[in-house]
PDB file of N, CA and C in Angstrom:
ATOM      1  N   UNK A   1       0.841  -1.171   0.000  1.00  0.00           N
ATOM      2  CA  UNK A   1       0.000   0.000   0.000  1.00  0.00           C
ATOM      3  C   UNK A   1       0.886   1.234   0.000  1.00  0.00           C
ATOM      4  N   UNK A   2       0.667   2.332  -0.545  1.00  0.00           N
ATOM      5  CA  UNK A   2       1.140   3.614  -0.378  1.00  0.00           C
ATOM      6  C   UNK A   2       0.771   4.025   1.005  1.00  0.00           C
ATOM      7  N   UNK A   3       1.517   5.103   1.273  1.00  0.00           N
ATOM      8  CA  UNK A   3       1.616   5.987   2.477  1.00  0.00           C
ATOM      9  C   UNK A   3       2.201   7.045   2.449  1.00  0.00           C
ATOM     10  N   UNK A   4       2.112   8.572   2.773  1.00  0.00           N
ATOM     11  CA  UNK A   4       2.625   9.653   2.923  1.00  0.00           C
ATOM     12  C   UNK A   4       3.440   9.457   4.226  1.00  0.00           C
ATOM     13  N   UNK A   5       4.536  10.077   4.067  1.00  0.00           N
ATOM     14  CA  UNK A   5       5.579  10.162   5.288  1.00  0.00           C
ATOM     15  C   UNK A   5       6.486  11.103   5.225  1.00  0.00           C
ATOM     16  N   UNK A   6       6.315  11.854   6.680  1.00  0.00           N
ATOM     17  CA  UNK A   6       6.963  12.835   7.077  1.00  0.00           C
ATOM     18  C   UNK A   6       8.359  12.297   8.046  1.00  0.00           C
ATOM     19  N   UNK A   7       9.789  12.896   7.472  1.00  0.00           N
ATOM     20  CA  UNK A   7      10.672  12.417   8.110  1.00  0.00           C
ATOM     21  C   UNK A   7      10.538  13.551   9.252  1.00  0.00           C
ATOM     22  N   UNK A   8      11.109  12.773  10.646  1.00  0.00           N
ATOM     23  CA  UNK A   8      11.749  13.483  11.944  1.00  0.00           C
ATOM     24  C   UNK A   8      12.722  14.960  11.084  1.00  0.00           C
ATOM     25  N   UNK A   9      12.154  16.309  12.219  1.00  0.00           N
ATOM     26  CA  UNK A   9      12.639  17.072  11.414  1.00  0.00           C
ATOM     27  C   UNK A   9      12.325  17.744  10.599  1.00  0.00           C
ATOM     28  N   UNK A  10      11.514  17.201   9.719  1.00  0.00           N
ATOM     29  CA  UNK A  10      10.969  18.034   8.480  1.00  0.00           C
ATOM     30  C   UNK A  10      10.155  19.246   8.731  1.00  0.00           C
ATOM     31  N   UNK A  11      10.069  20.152   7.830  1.00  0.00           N
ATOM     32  CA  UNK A  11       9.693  21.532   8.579  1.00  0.00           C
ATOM     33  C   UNK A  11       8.727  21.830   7.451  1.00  0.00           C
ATOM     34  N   UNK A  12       7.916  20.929   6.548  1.00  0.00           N
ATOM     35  CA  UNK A  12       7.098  21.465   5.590  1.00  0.00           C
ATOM     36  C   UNK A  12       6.384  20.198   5.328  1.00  0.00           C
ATOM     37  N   UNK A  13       5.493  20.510   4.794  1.00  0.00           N
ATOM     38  CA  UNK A  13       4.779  19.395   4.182  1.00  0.00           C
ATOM     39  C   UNK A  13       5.392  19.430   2.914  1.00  0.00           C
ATOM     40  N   UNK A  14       6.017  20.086   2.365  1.00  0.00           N
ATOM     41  CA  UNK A  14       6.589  19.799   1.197  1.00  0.00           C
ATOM     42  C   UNK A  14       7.442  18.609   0.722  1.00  0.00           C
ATOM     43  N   UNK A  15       7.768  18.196   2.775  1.00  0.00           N
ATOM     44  CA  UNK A  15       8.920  17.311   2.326  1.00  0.00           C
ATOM     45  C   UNK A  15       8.251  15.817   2.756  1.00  0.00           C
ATOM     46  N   UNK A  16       7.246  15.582   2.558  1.00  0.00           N
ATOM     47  CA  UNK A  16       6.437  14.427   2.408  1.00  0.00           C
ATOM     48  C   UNK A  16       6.971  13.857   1.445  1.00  0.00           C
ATOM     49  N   UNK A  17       6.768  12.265   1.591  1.00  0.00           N
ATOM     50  CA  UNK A  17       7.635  11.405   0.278  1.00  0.00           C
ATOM     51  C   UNK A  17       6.466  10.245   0.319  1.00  0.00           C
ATOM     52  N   UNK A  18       6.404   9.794  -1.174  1.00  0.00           N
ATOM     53  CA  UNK A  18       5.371   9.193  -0.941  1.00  0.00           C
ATOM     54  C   UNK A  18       6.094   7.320  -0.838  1.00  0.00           C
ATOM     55  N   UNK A  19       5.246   6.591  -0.059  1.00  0.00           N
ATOM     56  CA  UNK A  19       6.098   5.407   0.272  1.00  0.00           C
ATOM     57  C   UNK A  19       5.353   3.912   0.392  1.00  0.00           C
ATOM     58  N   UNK A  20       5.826   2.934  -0.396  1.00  0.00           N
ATOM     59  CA  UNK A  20       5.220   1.631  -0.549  1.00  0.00           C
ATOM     60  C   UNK A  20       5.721   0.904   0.745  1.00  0.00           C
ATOM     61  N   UNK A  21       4.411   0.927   1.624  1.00  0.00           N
ATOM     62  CA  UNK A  21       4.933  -0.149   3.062  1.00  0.00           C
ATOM     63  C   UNK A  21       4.008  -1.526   2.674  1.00  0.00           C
ATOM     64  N   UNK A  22       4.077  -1.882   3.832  1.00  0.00           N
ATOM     65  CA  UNK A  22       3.698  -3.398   4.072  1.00  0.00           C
ATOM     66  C   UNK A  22       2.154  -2.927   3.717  1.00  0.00           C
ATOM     67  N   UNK A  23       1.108  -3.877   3.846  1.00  0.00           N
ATOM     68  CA  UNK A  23      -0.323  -3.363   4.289  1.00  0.00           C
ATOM     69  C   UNK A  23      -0.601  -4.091   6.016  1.00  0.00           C
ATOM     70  N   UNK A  24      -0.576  -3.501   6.739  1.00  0.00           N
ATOM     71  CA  UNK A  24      -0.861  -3.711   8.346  1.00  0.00           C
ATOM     72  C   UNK A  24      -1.938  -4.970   8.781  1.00  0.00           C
ATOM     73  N   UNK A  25      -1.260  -5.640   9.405  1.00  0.00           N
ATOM     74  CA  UNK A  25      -2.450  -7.019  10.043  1.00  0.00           C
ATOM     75  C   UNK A  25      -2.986  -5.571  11.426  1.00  0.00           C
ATOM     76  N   UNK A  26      -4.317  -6.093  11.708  1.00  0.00           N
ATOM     77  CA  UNK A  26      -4.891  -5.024  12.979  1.00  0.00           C
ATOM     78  C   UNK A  26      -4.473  -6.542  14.100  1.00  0.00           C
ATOM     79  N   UNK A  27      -3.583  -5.902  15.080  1.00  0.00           N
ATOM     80  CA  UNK A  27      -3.421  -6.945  16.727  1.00  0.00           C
ATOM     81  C   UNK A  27      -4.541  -7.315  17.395  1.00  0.00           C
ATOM     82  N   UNK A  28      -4.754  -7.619  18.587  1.00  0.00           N
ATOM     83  CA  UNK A  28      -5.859  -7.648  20.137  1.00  0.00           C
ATOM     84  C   UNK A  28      -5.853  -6.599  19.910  1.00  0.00           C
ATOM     85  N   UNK A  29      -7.613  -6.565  20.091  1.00  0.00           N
ATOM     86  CA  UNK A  29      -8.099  -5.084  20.144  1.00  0.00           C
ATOM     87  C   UNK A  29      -8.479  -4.015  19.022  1.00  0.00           C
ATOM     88  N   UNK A  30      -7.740  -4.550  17.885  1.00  0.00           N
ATOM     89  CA  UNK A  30      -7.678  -3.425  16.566  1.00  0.00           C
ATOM     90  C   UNK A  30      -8.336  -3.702  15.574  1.00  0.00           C
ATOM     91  N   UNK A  31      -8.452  -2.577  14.857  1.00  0.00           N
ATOM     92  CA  UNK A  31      -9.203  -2.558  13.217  1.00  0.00           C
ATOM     93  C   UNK A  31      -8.442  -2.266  12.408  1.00  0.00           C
ATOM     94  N   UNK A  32      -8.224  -2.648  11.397  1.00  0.00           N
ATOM     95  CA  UNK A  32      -7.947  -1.878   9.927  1.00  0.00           C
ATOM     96  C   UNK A  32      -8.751  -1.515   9.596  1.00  0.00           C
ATOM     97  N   UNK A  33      -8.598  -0.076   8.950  1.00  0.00           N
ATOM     98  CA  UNK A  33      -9.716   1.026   7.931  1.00  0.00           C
ATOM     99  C   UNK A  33      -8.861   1.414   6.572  1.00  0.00           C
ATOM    100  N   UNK A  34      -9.859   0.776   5.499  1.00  0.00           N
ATOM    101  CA  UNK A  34      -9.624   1.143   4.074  1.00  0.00           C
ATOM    102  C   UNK A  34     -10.438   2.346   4.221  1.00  0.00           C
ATOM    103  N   UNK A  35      -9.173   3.203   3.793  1.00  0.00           N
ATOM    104  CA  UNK A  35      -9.655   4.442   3.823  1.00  0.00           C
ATOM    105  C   UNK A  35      -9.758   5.057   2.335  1.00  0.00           C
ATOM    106  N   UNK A  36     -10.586   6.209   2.670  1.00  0.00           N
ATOM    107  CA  UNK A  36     -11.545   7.201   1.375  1.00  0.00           C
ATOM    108  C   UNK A  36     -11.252   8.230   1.312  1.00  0.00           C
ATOM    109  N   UNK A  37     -11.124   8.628   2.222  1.00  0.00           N
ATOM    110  CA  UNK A  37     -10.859  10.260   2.396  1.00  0.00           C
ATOM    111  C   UNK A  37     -10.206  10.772   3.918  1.00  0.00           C
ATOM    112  N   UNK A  38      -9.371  11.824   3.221  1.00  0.00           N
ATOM    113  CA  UNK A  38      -8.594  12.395   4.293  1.00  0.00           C
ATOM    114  C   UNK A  38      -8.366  13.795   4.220  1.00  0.00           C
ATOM    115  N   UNK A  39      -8.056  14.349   5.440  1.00  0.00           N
ATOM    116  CA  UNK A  39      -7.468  15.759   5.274  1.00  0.00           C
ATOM    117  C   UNK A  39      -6.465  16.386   6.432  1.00  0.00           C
ATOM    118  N   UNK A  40      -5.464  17.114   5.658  1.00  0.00           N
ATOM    119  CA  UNK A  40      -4.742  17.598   6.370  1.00  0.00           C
ATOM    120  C   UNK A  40      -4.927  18.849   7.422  1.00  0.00           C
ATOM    121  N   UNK A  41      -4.540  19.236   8.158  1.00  0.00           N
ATOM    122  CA  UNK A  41      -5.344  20.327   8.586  1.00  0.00           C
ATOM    123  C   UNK A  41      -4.106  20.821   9.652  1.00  0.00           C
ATOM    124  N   UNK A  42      -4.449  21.681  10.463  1.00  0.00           N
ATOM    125  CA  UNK A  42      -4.087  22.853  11.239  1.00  0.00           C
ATOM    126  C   UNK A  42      -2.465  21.912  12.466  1.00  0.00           C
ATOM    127  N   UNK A  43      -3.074  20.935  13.256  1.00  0.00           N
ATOM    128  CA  UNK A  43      -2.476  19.894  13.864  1.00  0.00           C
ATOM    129  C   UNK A  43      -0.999  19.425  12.757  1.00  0.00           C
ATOM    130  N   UNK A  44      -1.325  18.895  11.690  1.00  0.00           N
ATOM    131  CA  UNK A  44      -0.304  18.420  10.952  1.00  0.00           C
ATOM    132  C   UNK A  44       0.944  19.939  10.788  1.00  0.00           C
ATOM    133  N   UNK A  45       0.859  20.869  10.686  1.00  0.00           N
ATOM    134  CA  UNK A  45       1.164  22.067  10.514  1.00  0.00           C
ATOM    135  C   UNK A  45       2.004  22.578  11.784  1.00  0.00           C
ATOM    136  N   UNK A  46       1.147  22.547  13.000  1.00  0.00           N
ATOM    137  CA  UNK A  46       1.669  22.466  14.102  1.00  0.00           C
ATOM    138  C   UNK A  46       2.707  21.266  14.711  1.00  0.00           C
ATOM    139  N   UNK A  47       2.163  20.352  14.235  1.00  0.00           N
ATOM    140  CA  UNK A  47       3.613  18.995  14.350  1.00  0.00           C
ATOM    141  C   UNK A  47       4.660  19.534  13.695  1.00  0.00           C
ATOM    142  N   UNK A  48       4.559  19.846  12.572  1.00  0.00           N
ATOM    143  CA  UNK A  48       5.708  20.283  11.737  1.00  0.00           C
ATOM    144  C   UNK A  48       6.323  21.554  12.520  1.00  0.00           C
ATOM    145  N   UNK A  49       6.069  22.195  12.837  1.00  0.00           N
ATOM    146  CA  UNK A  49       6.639  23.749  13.655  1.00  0.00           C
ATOM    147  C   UNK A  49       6.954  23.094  14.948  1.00  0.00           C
ATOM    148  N   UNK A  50       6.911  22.532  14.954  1.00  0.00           N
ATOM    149  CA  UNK A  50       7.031  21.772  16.884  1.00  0.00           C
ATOM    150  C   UNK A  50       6.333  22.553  18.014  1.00  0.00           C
ATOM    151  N   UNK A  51       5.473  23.124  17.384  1.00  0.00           N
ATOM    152  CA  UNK A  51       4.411  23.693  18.621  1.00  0.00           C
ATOM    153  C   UNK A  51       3.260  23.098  18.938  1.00  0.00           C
ATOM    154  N   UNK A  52       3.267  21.616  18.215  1.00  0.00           N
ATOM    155  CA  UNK A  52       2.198  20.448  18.845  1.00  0.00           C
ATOM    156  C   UNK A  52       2.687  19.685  20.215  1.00  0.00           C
ATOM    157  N   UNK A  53       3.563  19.325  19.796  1.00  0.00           N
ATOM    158  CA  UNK A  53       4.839  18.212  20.087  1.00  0.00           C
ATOM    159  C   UNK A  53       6.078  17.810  18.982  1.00  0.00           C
ATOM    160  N   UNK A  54       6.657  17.311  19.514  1.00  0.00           N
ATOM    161  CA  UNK A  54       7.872  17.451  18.675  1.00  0.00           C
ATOM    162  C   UNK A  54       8.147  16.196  18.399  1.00  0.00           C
ATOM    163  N   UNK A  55       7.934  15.780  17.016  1.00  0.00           N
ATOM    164  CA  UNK A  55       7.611  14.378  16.234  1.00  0.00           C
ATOM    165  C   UNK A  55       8.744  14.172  16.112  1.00  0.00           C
ATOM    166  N   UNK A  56       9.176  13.012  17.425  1.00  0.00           N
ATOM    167  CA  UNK A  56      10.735  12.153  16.994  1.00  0.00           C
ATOM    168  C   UNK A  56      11.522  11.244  16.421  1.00  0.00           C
ATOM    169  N   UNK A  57      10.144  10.944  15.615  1.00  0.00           N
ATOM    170  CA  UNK A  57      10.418   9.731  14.402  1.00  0.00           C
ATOM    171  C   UNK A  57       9.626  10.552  12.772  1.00  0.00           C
ATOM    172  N   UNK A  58       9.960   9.643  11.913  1.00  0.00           N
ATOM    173  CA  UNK A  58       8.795   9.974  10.836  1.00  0.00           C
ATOM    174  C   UNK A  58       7.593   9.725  11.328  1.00  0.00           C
ATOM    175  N   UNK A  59       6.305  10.245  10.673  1.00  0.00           N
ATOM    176  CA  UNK A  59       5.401  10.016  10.791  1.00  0.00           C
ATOM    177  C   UNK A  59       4.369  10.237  10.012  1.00  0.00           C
ATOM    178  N   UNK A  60       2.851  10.005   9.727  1.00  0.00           N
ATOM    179  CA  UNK A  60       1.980   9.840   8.659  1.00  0.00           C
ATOM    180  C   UNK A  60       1.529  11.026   9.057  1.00  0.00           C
ATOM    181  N   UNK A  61       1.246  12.056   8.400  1.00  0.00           N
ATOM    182  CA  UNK A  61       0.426  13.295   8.581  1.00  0.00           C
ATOM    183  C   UNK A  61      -0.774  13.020   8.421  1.00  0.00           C
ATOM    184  N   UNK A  62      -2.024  13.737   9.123  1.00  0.00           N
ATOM    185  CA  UNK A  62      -3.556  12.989   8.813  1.00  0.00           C
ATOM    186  C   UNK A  62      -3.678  12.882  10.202  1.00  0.00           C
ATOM    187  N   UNK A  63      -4.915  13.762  10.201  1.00  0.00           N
ATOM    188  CA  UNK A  63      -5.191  13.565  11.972  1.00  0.00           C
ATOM    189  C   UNK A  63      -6.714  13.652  11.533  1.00  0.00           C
ATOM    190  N   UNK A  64      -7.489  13.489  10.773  1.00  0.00           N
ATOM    191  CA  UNK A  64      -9.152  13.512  10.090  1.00  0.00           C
ATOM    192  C   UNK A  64      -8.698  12.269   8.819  1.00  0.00           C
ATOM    193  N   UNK A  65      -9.738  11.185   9.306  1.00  0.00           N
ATOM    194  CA  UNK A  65     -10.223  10.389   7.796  1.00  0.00           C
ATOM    195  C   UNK A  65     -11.293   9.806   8.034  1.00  0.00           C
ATOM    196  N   UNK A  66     -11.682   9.217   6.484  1.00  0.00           N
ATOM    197  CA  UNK A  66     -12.809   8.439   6.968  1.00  0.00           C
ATOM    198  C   UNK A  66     -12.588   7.349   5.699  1.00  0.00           C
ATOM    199  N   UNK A  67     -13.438   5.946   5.819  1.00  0.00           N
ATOM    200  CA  UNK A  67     -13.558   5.210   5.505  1.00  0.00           C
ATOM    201  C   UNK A  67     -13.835   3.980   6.014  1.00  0.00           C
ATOM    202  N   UNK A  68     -13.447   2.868   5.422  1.00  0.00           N
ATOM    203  CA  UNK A  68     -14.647   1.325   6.345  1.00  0.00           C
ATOM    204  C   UNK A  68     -13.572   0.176   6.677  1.00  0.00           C
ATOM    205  N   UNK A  69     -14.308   0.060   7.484  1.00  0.00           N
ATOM    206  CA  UNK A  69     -13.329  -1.429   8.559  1.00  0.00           C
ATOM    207  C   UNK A  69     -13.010  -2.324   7.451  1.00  0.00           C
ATOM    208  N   UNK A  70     -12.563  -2.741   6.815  1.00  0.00           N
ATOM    209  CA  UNK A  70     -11.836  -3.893   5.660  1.00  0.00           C
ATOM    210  C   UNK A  70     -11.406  -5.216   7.226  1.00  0.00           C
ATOM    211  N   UNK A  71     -10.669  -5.418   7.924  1.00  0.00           N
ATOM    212  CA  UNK A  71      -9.670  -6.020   9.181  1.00  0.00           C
ATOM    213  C   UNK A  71     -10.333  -5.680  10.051  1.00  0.00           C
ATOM    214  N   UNK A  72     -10.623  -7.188  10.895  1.00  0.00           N
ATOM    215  CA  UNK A  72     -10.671  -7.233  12.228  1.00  0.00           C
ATOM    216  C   UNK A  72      -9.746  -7.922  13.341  1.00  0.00           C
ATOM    217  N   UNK A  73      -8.951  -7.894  14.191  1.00  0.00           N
ATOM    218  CA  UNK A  73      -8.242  -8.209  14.716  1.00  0.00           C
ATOM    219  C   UNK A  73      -9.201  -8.994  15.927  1.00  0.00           C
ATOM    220  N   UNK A  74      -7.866 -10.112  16.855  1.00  0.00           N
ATOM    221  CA  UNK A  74      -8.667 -10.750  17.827  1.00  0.00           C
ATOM    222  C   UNK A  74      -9.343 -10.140  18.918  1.00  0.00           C
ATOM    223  N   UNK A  75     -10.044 -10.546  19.614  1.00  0.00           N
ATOM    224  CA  UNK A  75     -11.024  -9.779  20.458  1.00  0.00           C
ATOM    225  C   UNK A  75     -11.611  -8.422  20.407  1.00  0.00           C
ATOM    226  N   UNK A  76     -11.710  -8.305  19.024  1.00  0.00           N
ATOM    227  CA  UNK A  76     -12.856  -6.893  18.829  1.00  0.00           C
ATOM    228  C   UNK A  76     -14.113  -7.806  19.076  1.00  0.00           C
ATOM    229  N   UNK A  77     -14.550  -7.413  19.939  1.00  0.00           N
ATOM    230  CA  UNK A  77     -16.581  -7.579  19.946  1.00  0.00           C
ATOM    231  C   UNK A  77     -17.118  -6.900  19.551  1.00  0.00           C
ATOM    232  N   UNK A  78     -17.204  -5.478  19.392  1.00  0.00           N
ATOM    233  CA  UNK A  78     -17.784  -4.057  18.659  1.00  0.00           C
ATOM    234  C   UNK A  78     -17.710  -3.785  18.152  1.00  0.00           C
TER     235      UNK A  78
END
């Protein structure tokens, strides 16, 4: 699957790279969501300036999405 990724550091969204990972098994407890739609917004912006917190690894920008459970992992009941 593709993925957007922000390296540790980066100070723009400009410097997003786009990146072929694994596709994720969901653990105890978890879901996978095939997702539809997303948006970037105000938070991603603020990670980047380090006046959220200060992102010490790469990380996926996207703090709003939506789309449908595809994966269920063990002991979801809900």
């Amino acid at each position: 699957m593709k993925c957007w990724i922000v390296e540790a550091g980066a100070a723009s969204l400009d410097q997003m790279h786009l990146e072929e990972v694994a596709k994720p098994e969901p653990g105890v407890g978890e879901v996978r969501v095939k997702v539809h739609a997303v948006s970037l917004n105000r938070r991603d912006e603020l990670l980047l300036a380090g006046r959220f917190q200060k992102a010490a690894s790469a990380f996926v920008p996207v703090s709003d999405g939506a789309g449908e459970i595809d994966a269920v992992g063990p002991e979801v009941t809900a």
